[in-house]
N, C-alpha and C. Protein backbone atom coordinates (compact mmCIF):
# COMPACT_ATOMS: atom_id res chain seq x y z
N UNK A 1 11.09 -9.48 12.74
CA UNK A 1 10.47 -8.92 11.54
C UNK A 1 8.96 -9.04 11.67
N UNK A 2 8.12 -8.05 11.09
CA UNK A 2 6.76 -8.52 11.37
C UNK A 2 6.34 -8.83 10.12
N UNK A 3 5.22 -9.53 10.59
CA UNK A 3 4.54 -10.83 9.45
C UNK A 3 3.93 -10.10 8.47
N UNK A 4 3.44 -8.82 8.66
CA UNK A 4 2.95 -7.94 8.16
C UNK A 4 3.93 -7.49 6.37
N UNK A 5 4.93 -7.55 6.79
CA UNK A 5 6.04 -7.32 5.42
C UNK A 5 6.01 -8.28 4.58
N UNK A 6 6.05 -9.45 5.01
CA UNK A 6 5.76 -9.93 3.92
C UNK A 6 4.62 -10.11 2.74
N UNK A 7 3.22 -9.87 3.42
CA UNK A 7 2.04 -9.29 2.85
C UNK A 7 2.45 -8.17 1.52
N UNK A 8 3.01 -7.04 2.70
CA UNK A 8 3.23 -6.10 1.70
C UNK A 8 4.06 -6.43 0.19
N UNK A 9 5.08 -7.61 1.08
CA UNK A 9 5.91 -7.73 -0.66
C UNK A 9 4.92 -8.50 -1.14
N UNK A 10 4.07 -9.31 -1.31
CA UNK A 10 2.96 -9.76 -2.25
C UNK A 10 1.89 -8.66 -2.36
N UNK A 11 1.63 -7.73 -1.69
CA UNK A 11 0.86 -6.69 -2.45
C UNK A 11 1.65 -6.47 -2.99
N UNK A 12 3.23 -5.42 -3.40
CA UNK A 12 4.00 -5.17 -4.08
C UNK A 12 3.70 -5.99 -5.27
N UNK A 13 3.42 -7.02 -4.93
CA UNK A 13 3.43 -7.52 -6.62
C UNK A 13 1.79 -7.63 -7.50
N UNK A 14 1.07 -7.88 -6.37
CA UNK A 14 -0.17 -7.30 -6.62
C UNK A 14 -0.10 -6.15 -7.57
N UNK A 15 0.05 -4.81 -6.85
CA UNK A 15 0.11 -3.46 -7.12
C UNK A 15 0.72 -3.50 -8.37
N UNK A 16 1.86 -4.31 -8.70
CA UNK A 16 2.57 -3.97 -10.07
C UNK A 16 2.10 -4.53 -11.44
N UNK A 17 1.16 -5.11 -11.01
CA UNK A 17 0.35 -6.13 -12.02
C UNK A 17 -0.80 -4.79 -12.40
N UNK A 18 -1.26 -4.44 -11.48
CA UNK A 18 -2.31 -3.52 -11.81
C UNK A 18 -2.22 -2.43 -12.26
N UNK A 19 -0.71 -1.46 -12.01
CA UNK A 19 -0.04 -0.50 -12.14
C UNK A 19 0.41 -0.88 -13.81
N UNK A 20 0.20 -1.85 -14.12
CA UNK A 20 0.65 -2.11 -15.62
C UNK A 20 -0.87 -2.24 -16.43
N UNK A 21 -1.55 -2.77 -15.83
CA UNK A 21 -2.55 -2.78 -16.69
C UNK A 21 -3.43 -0.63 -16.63
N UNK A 22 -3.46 -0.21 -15.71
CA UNK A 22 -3.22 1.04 -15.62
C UNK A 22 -2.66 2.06 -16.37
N UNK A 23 -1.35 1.94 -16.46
CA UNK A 23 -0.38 2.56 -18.13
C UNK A 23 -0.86 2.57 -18.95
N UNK A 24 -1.88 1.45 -19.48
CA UNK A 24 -1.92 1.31 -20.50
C UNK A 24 -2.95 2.79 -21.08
N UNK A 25 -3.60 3.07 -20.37
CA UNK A 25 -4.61 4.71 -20.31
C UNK A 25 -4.14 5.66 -19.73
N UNK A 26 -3.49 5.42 -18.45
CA UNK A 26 -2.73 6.58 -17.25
C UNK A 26 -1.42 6.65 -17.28
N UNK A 27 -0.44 6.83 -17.41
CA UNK A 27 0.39 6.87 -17.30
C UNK A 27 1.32 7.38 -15.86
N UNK A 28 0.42 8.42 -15.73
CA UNK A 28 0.76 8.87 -13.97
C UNK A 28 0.42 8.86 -13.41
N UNK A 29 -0.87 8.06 -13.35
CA UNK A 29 -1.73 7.42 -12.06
C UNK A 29 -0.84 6.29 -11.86
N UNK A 30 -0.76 5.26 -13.22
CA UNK A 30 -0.12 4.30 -12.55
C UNK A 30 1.88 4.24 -11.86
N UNK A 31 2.40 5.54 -12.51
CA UNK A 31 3.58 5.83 -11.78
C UNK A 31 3.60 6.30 -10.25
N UNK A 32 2.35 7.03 -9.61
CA UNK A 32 1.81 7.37 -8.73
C UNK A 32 1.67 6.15 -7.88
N UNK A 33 0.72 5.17 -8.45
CA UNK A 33 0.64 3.92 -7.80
C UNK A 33 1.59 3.28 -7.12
N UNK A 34 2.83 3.36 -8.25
CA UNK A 34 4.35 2.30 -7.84
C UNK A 34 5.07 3.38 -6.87
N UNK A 35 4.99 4.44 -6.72
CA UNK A 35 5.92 5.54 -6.15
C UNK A 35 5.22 4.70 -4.75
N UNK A 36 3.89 5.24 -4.40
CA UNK A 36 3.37 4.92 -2.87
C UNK A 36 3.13 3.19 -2.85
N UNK A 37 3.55 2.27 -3.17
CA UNK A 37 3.57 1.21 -2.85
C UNK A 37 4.72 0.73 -2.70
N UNK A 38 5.84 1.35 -3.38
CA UNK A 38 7.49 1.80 -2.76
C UNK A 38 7.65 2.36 -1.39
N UNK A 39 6.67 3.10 -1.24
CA UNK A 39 6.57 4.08 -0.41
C UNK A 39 6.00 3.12 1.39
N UNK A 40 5.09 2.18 1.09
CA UNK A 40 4.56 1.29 1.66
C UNK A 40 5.79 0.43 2.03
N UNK A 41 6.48 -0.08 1.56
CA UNK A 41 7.18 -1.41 1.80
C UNK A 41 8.31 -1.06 2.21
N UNK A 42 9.17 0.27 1.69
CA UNK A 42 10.23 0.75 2.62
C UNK A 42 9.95 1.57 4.16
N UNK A 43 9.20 2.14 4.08
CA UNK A 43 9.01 2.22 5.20
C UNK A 43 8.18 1.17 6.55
N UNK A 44 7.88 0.19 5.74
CA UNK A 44 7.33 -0.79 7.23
C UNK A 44 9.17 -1.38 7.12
N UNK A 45 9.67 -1.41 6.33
CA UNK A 45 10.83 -1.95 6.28
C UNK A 45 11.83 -0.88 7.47
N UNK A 46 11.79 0.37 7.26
CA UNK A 46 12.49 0.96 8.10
C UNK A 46 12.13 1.08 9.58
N UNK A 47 10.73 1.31 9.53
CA UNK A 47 9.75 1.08 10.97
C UNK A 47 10.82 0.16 11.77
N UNK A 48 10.42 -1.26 10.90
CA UNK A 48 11.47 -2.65 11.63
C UNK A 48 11.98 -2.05 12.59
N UNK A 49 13.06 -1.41 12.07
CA UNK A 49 14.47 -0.65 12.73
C UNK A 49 14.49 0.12 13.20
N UNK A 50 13.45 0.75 13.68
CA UNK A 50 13.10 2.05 14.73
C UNK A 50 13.05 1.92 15.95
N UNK A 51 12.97 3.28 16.85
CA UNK A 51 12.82 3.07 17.51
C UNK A 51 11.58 3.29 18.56
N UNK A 52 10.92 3.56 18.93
CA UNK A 52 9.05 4.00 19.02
C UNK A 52 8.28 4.92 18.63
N UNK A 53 9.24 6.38 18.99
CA UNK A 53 8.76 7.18 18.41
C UNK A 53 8.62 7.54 16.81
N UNK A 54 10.10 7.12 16.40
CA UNK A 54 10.10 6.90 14.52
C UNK A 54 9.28 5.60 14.28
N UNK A 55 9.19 4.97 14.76
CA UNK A 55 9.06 3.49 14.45
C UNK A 55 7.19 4.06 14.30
N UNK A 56 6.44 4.91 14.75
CA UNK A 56 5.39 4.77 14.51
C UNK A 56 4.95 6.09 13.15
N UNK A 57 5.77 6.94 13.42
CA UNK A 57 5.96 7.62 12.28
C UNK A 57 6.09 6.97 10.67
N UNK A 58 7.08 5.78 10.60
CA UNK A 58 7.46 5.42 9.85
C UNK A 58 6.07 4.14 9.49
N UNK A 59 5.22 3.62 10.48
CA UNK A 59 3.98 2.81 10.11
C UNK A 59 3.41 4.02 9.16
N UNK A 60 3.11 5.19 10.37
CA UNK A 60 2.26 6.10 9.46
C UNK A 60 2.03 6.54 8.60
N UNK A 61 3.44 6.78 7.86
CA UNK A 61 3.68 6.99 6.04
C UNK A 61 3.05 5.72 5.61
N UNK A 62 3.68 4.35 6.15
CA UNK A 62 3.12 3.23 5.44
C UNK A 62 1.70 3.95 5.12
N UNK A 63 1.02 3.47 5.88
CA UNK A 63 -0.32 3.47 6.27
C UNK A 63 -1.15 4.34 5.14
N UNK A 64 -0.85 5.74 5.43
CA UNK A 64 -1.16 6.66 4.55
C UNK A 64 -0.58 5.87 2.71
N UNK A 65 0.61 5.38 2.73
CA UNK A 65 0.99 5.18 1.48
C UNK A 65 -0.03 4.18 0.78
N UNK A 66 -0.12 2.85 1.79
CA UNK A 66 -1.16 1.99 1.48
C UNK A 66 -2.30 2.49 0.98
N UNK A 67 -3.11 3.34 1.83
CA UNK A 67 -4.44 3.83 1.33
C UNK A 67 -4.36 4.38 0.34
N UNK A 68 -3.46 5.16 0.09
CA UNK A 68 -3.14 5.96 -1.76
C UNK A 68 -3.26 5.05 -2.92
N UNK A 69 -2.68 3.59 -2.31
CA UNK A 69 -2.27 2.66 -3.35
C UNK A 69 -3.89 1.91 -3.82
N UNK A 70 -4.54 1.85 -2.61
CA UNK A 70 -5.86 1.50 -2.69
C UNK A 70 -6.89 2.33 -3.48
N UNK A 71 -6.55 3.57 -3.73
CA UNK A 71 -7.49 4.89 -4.15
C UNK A 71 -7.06 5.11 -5.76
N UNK A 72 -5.62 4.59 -6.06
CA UNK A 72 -4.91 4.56 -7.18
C UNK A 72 -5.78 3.64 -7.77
N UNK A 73 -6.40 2.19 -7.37
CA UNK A 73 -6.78 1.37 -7.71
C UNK A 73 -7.97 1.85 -7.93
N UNK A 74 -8.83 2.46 -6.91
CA UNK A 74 -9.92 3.27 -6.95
C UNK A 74 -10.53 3.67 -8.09
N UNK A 75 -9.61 4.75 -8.00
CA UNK A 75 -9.99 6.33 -9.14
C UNK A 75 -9.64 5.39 -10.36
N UNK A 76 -8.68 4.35 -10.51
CA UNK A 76 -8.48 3.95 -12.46
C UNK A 76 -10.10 3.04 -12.47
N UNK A 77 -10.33 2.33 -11.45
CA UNK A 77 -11.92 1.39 -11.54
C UNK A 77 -13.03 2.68 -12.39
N UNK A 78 -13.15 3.69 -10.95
CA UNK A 78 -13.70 4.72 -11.79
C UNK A 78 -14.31 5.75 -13.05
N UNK A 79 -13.11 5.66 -13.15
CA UNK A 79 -12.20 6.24 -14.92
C UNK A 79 -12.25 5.30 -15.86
N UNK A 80 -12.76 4.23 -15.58
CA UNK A 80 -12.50 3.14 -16.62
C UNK A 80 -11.20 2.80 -17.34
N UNK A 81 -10.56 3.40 -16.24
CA UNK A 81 -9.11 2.44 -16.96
C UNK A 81 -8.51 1.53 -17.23
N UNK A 82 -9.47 0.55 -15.86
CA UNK A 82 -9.34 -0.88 -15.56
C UNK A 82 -10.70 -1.53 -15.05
N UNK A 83 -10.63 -2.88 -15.36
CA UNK A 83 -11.73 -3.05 -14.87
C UNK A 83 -11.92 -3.53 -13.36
N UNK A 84 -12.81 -4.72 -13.13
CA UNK A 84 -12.58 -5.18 -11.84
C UNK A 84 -11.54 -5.69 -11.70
N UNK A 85 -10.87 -6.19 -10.27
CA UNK A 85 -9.78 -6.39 -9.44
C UNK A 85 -9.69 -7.48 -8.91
N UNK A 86 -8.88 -8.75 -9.04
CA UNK A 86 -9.18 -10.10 -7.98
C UNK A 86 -9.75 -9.10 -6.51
N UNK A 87 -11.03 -9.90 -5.85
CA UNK A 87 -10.90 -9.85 -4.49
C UNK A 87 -9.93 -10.22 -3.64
N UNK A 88 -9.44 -11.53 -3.47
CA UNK A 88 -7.87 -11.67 -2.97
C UNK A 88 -6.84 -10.38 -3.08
N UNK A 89 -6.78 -9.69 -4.24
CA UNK A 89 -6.02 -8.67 -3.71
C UNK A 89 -6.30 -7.44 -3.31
N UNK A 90 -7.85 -7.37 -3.07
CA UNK A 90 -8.15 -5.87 -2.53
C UNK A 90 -8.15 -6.30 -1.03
N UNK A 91 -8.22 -7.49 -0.92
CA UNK A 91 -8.50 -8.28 0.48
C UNK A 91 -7.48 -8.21 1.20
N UNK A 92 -5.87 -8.08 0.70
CA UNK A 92 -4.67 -8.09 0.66
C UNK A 92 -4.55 -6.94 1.14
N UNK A 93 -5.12 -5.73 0.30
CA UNK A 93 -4.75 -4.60 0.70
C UNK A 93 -5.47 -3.80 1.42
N UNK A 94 -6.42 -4.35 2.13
CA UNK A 94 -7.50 -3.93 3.50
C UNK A 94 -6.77 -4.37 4.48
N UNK A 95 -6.29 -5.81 4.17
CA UNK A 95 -5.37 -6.14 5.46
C UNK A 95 -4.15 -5.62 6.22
N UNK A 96 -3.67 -5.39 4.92
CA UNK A 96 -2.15 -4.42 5.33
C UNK A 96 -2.13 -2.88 5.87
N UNK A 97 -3.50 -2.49 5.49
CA UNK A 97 -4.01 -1.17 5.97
C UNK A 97 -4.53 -1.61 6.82
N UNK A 98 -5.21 -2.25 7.46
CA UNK A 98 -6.05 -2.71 8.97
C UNK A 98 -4.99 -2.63 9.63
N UNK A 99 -3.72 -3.47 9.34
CA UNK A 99 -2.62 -4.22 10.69
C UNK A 99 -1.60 -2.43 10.60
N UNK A 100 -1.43 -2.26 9.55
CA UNK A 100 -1.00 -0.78 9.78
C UNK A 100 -1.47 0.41 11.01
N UNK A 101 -3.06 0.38 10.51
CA UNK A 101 -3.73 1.36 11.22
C UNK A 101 -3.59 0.54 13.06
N UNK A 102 -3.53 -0.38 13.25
CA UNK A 102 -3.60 -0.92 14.14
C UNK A 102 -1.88 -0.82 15.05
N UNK A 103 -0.91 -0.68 14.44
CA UNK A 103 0.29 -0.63 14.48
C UNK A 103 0.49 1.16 15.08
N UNK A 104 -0.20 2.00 14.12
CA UNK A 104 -0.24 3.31 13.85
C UNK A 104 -0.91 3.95 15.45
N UNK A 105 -2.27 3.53 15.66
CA UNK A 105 -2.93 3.79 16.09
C UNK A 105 -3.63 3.33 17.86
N UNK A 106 -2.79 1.94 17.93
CA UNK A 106 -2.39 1.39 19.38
C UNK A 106 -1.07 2.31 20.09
N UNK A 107 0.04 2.73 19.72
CA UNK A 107 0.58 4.00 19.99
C UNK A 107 0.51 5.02 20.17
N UNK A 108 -0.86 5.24 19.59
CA UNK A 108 -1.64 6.63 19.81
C UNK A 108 -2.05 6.89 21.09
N UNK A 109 -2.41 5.97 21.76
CA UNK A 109 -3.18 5.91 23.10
C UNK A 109 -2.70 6.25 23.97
């Protein structure tokens, strides 16, 4: 299993904390949010179980999903939907997008 998943399930919970305070103005930004951070954690989950060629496909959705989840966070800062964000968890979610892109993108070569 990579060490990397478990991150994601504590962003997962990250994300759902924020995705609630979010609702409270957006309603489909923050359903947007939980869709691609679903979207994040099943697929490094399926990756697991791949085999190279899916297996990097399946980072890649991560990857892409992660950054959405980060931009979700983004655009509500923006909008004033929410305010600032623990650092610990934007820190969280640079990381899981770093080891992603790194996962994604060492295959590329």
């Amino acid at each position: 299993m990579l060490k990397i998943y478990d991150v994601v399930l504590v962003m997962a919970g990250d994300a759902a904390r924020i995705a609630d305070r979010i609702e409270r103005k957006d309603r489909d930004l923050a359903r947007q949010m939980r869709r691609a951070m679903q979207s994040v954690a099943l697929n490094v989950a399926e990756g697991m179980g791949s085999l190279s060629g899916h297996k990097r496909q399946r980072y890649s959705t991560a990857l892409g999903s992660a950054r959405e989840v980060l931009a979700c966070v983004q655009v509500a800062q923006a909008m004033r939907s929410i305010g600032p964000v623990d650092a610990q968890v934007l820190d969280r979610m640079d990381h899981v997008i770093a080891t992603l892109g790194r996962l994604v993108y060492r295959h590329a070569s």
